[in-house]
C-alpha atoms as a PDB file:
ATOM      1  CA  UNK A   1      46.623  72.763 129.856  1.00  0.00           C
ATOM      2  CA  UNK A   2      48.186  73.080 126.173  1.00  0.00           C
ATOM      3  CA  UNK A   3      46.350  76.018 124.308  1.00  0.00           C
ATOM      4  CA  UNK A   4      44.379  75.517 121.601  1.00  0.00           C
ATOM      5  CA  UNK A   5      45.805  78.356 119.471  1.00  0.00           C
ATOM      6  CA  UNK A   6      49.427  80.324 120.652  1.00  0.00           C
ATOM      7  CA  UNK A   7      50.829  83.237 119.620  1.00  0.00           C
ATOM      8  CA  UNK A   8      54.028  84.515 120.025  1.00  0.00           C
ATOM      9  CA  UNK A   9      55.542  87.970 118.823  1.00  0.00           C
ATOM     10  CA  UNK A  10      53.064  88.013 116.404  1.00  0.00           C
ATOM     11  CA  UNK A  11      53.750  91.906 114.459  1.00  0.00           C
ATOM     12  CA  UNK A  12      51.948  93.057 111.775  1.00  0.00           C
ATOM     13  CA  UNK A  13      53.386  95.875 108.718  1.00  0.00           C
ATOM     14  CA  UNK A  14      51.137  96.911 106.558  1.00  0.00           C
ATOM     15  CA  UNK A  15      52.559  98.254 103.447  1.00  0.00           C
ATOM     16  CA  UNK A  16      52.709 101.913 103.632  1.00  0.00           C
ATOM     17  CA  UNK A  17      51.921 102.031 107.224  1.00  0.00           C
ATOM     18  CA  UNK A  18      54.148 104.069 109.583  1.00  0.00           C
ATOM     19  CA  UNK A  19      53.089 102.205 112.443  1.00  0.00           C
ATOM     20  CA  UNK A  20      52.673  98.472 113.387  1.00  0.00           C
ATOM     21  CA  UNK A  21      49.047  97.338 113.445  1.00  0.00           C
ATOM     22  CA  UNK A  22      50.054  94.294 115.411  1.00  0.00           C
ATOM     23  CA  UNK A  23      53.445  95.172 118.131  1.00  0.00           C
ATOM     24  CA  UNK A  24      54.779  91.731 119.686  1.00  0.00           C
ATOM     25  CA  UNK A  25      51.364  90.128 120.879  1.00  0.00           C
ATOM     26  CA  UNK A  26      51.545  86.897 122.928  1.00  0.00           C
ATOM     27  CA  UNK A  27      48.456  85.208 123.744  1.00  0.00           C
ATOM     28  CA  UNK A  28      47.699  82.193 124.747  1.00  0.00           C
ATOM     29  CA  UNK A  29      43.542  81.176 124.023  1.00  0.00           C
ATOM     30  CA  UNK A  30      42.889  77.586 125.884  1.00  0.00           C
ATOM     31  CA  UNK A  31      40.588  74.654 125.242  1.00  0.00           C
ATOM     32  CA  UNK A  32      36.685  75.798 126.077  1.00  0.00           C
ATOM     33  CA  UNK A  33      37.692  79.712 126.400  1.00  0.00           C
ATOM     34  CA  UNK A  34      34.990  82.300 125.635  1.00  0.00           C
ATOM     35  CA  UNK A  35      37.760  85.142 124.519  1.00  0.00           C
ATOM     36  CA  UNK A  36      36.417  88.630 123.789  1.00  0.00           C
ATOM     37  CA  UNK A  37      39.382  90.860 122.360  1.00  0.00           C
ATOM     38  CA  UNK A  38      38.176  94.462 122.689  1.00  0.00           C
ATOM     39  CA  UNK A  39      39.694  97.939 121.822  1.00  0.00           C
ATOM     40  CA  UNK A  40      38.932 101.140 119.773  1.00  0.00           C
ATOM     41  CA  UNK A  41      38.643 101.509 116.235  1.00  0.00           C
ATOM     42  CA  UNK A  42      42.261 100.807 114.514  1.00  0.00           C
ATOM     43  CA  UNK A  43      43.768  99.028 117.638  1.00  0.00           C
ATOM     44  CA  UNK A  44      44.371  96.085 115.441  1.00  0.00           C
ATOM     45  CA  UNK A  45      41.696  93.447 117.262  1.00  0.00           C
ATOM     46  CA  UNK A  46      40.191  92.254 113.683  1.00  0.00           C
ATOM     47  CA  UNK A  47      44.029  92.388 111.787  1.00  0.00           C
ATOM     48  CA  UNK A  48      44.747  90.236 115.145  1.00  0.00           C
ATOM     49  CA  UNK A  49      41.950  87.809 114.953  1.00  0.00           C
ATOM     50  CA  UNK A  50      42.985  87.342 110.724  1.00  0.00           C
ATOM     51  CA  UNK A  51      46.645  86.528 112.151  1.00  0.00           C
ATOM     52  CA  UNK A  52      45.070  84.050 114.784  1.00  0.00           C
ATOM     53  CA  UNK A  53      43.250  82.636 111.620  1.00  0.00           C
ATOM     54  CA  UNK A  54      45.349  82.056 108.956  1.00  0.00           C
ATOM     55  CA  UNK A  55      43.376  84.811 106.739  1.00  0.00           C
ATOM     56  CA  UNK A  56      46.831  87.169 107.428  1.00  0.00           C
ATOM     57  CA  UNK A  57      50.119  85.975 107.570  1.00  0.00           C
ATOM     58  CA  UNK A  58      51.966  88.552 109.629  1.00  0.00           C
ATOM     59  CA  UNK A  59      55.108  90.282 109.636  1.00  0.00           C
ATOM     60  CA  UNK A  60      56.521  88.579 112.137  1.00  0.00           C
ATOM     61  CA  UNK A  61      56.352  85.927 115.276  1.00  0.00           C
ATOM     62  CA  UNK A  62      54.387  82.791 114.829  1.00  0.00           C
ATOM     63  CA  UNK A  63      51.168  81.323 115.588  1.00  0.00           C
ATOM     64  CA  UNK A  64      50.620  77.575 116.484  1.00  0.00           C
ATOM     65  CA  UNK A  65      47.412  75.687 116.293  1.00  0.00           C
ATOM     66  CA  UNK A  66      47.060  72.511 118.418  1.00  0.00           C
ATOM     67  CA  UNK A  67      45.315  70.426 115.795  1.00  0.00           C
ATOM     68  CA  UNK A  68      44.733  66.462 116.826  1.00  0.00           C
ATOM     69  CA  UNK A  69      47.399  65.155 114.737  1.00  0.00           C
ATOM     70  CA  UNK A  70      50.032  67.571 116.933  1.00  0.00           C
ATOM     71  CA  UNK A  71      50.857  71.606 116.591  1.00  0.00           C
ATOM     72  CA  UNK A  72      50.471  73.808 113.257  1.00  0.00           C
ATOM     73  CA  UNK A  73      52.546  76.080 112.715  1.00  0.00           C
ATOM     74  CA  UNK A  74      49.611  78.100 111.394  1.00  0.00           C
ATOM     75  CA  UNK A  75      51.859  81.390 109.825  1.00  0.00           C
ATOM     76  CA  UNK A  76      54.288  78.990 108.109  1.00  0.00           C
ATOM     77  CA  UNK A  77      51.570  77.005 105.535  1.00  0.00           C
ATOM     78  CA  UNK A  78      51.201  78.180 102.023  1.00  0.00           C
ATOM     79  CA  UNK A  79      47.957  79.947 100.666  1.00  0.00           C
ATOM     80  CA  UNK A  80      46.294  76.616 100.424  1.00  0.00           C
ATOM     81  CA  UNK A  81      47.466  74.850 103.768  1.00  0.00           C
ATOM     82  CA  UNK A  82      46.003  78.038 105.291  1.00  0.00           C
ATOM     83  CA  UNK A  83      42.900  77.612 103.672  1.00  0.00           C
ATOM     84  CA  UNK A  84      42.490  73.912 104.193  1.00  0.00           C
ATOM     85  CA  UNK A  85      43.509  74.692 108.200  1.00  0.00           C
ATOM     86  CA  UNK A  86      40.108  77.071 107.997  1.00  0.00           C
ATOM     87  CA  UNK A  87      38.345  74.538 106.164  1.00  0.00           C
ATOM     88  CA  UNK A  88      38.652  71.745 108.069  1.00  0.00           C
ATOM     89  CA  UNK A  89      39.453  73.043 111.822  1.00  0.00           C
ATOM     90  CA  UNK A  90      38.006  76.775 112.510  1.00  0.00           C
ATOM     91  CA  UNK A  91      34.576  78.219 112.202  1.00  0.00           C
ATOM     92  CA  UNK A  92      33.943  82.077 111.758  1.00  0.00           C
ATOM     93  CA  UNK A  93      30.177  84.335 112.191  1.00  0.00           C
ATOM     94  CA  UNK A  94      30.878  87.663 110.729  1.00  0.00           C
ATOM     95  CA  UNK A  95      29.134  90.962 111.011  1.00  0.00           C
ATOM     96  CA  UNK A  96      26.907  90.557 107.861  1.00  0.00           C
ATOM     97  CA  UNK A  97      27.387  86.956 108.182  1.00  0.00           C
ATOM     98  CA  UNK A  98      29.442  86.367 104.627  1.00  0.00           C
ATOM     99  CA  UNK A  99      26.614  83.528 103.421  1.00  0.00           C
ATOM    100  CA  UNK A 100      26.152  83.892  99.600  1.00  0.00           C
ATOM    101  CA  UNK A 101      22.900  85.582  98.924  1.00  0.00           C
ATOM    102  CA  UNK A 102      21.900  82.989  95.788  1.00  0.00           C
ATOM    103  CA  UNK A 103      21.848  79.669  98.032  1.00  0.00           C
ATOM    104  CA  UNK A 104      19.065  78.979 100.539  1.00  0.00           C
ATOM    105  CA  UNK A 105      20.392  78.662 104.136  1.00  0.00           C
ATOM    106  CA  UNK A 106      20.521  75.405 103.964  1.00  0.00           C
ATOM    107  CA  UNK A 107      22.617  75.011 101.311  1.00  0.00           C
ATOM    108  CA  UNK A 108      24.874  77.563 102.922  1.00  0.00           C
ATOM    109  CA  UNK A 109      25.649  75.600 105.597  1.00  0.00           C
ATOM    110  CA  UNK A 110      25.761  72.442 103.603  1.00  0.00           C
ATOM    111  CA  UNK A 111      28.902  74.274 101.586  1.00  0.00           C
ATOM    112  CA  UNK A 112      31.073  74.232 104.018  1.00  0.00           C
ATOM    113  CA  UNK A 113      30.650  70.171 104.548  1.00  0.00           C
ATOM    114  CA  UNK A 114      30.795  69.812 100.571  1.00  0.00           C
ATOM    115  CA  UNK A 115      34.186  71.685 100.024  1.00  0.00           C
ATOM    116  CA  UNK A 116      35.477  68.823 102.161  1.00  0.00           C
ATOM    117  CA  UNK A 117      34.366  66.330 100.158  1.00  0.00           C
ATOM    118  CA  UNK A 118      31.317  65.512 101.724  1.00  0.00           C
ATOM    119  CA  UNK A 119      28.509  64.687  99.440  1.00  0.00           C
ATOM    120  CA  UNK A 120      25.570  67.141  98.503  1.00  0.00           C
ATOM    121  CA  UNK A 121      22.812  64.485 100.563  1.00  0.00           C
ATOM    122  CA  UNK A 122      24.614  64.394 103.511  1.00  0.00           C
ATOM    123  CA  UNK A 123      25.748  67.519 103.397  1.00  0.00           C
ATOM    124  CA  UNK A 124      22.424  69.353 103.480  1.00  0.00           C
ATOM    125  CA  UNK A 125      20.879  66.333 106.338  1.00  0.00           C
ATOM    126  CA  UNK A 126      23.594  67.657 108.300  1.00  0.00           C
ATOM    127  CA  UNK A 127      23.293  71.003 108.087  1.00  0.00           C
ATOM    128  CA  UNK A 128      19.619  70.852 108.074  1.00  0.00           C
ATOM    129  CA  UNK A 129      19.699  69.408 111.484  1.00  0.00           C
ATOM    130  CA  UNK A 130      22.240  72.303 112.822  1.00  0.00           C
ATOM    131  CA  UNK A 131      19.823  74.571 111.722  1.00  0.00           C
ATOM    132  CA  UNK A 132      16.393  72.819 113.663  1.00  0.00           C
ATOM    133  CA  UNK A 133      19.159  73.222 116.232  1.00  0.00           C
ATOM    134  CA  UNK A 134      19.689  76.744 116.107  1.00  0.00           C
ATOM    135  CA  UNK A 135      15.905  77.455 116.035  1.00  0.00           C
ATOM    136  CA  UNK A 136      15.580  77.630 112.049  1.00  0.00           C
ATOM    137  CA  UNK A 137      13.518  74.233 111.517  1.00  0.00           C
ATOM    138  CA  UNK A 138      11.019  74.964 108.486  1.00  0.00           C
ATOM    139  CA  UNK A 139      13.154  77.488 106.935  1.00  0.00           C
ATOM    140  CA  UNK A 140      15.525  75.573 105.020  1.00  0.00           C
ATOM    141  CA  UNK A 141      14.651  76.636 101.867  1.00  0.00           C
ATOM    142  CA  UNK A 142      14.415  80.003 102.387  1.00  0.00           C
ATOM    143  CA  UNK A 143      17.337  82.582 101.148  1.00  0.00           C
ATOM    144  CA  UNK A 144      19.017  85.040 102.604  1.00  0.00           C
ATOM    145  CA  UNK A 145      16.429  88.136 101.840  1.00  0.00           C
ATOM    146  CA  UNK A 146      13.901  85.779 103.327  1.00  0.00           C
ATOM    147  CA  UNK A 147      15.580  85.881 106.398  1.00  0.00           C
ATOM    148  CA  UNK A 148      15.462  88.474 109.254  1.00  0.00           C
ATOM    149  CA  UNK A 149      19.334  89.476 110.515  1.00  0.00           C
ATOM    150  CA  UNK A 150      18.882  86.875 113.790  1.00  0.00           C
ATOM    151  CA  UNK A 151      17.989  84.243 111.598  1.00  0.00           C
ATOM    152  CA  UNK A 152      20.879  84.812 108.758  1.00  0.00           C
ATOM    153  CA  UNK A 153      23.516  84.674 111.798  1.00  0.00           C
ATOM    154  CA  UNK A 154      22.141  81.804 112.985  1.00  0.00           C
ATOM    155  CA  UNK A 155      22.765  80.391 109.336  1.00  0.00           C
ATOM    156  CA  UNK A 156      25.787  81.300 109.866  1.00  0.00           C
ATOM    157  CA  UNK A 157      26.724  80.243 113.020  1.00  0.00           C
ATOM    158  CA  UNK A 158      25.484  76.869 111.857  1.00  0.00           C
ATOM    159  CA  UNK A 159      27.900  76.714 109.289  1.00  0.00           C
ATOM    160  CA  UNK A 160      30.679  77.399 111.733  1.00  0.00           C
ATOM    161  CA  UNK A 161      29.483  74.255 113.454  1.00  0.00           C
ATOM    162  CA  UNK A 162      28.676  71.987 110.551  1.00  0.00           C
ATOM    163  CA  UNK A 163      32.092  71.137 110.581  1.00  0.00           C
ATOM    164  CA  UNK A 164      32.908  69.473 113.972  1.00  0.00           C
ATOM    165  CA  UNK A 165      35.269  73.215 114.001  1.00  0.00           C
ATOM    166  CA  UNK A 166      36.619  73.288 117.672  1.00  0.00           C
ATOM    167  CA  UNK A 167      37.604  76.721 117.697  1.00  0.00           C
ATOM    168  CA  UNK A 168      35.407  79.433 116.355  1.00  0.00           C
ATOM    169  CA  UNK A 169      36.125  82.845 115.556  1.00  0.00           C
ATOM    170  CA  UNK A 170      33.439  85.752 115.683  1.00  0.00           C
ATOM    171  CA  UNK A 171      33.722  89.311 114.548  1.00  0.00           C
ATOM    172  CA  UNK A 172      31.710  91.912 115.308  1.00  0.00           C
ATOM    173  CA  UNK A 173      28.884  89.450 115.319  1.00  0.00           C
ATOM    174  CA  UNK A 174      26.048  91.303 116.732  1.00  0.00           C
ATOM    175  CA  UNK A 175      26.966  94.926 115.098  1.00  0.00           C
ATOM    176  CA  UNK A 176      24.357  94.825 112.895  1.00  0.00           C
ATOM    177  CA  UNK A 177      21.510  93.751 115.080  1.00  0.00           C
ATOM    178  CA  UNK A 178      19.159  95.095 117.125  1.00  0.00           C
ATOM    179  CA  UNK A 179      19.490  94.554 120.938  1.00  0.00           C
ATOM    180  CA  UNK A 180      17.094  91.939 121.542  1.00  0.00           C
ATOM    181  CA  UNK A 181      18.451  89.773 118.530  1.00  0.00           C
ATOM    182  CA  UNK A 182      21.615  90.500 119.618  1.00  0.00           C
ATOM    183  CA  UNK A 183      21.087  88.937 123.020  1.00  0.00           C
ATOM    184  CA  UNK A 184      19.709  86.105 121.616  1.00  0.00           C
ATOM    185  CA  UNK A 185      22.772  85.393 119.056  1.00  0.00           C
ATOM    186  CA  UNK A 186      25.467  85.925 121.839  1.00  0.00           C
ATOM    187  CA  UNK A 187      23.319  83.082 123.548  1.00  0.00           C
ATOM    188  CA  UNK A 188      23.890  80.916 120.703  1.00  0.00           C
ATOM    189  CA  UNK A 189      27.765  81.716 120.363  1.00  0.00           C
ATOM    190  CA  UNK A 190      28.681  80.943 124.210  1.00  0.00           C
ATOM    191  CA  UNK A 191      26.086  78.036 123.618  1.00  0.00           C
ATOM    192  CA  UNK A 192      28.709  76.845 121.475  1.00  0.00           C
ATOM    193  CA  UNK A 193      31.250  76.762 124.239  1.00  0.00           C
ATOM    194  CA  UNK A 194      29.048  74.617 126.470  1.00  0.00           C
ATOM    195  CA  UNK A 195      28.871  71.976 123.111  1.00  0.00           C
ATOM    196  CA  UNK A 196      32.815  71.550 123.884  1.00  0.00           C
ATOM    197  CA  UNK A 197      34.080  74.611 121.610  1.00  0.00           C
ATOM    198  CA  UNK A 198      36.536  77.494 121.912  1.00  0.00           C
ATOM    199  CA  UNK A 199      34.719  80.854 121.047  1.00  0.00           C
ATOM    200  CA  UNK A 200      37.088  84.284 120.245  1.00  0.00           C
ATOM    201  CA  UNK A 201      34.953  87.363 119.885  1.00  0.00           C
ATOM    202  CA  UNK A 202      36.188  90.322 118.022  1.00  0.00           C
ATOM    203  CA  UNK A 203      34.033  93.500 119.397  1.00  0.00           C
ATOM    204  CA  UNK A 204      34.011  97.005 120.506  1.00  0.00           C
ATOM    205  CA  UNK A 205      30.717  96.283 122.838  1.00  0.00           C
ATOM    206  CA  UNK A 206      31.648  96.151 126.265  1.00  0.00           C
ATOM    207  CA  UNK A 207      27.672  94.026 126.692  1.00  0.00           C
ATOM    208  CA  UNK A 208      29.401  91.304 124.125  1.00  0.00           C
ATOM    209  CA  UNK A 209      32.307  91.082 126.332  1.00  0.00           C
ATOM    210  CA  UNK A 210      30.476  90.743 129.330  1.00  0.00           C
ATOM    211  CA  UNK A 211      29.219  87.205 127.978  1.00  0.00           C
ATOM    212  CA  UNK A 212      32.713  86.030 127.784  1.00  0.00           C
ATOM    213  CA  UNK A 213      34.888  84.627 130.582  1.00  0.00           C
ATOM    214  CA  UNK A 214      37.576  86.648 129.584  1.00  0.00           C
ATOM    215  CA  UNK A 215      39.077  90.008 128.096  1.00  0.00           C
ATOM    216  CA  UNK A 216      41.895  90.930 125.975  1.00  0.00           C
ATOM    217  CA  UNK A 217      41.881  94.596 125.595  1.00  0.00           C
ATOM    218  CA  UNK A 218      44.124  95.928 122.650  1.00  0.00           C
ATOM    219  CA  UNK A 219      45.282  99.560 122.224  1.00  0.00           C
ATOM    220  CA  UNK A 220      47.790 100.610 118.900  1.00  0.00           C
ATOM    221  CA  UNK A 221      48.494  97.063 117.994  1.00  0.00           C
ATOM    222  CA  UNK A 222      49.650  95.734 122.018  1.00  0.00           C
ATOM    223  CA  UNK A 223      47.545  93.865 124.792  1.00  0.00           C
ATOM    224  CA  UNK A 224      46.847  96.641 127.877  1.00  0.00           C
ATOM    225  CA  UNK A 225      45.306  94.016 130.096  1.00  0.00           C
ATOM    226  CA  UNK A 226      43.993  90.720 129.807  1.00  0.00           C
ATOM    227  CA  UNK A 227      41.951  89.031 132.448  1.00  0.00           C
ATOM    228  CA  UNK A 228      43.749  85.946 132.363  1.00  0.00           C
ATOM    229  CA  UNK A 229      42.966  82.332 131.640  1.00  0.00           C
ATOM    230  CA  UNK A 230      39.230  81.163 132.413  1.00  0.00           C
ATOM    231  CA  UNK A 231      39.696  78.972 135.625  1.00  0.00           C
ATOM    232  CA  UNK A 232      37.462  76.028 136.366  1.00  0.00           C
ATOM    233  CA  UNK A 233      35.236  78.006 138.722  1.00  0.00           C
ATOM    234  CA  UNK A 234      34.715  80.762 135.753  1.00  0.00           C
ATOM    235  CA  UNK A 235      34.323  78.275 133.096  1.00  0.00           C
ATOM    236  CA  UNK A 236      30.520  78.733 131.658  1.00  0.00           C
ATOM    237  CA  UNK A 237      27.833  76.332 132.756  1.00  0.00           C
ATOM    238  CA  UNK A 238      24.406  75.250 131.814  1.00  0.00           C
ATOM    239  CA  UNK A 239      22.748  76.652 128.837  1.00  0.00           C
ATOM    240  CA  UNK A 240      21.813  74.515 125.529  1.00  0.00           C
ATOM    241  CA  UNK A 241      21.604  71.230 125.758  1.00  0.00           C
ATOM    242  CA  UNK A 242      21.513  68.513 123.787  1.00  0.00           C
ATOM    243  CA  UNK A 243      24.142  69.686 122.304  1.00  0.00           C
ATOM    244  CA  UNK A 244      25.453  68.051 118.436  1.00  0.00           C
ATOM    245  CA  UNK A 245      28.694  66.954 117.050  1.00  0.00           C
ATOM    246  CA  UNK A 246      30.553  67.604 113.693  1.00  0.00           C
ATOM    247  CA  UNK A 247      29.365  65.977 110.623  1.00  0.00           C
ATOM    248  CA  UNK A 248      29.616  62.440 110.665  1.00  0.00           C
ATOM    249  CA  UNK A 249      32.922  61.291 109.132  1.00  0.00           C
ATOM    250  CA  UNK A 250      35.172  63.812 111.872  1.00  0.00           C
END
């Protein structure tokens, strides 16, 4: 099976730093993967997940996207190839969710459908129905300080959808929840590999891991272990259903 994102050697230098935060990673994530990358404080799993993204170019190595029209090379596009790459092909749920506090959720979600063109109308039908999807029917119009933590992720996690994204990336999504709400948002996430998506979870928790079918453990910048490839037999099962496509014209 090709993977859906590759990386190969991939260092990172930060200026000033006396160490590398990233030392000669390969990784390999596949098609319909649930990837938690785990490790301490300062072993370099968010700077690794920003490579795998586009947000960082690294030092060196490469990393190589398998978008439909063939392979990206993702760390050799300019500022605004990179950017396009996350417009148009990647999703990402933060900690504190990064959804602009003077737009109601819906329009949050619809942004990410307008910056590709997509007009305002269908833009906000779409992401209106992601979010009766995700459990947030009635609150459309509500923003952000209207919104309990659960329901602001799920905002966001619509808006990593919205797009017809087949890989998302998650960082520390649940760190600012409480336990209950976090359970309930990881269901949501690995719901998203069941809908035919490729979920990489940046986290420290070893509960948020647990949901995954597999672990990539970092320590100073290099992989210590890695469970391996999800095989058929691991690969997640049941959960949502019904599940929804991208936005229309994808």
């Amino acid at each position: 099976m090709t993977p859906v994102l590759s990386a190969r050697d991939l260092t990172m230098q930060y200026p000033g730093g006396t160490t590398p935060a990233l030392d000669a990673v390969d990784l390999d994530i596949l098609p319909g993967e649930s990837v938690a990358i785990m490790g301490a404080s300062g072993s370099g799993k968010t700077t690794l997940l920003h490579c795998l993204a586009g947000i960082l170019r690294p030092t060196r190595g490469s990393v190589t996207f398998a978008a439909a029209a063939g392979p990206v090379p993702v760390q050799a596009l300019d500022d605004a190839g990179r950017a396009r790459l996350r417009r148009e092909e990647l999703g990402f749920v933060f900690q504190q969710g990064l959804l602009l506090n003077e737009l109601t959720a819906v329009e949050n979600v619809a942004v990410a459908r307008m910056l590709s063109g997509v007009p305002r109308a269908q833009a906000e039908t779409e992401a209106a129905q992601w979010l009766a999807h995700l459990g947030l029917a009635g609150l459309e119009q509500r923003r952000l300080g209207e919104l309990s933590g659960g329901q602001a992720q799920r905002v966001a996690i619509a808006r990593a959808q919205v797009t017809g994204a087949r890989l998302i990336f998650a960082d520390e999504p649940t760190g600012a929840l409480d336990s209950t709400t976090s359970a309930e948002v990881l269901d949501l996430l690995v719901g998203t590999v069941r809908e035919g998506r490729t979920l990489v979870v940046v986290t420290h928790d070893p509960d948020v891991a647990g949901r995954c079918a597999r672990t990539v453990t970092l320590r100073d910048g290099r992989v210590v272990s890695d469970t391996g490839p999800a095989s058929a037999d691991r690969a997640l099962t049941g959960g949502m259903t019904g599940g929804m496509t991208g936005g229309a014209d994808r």
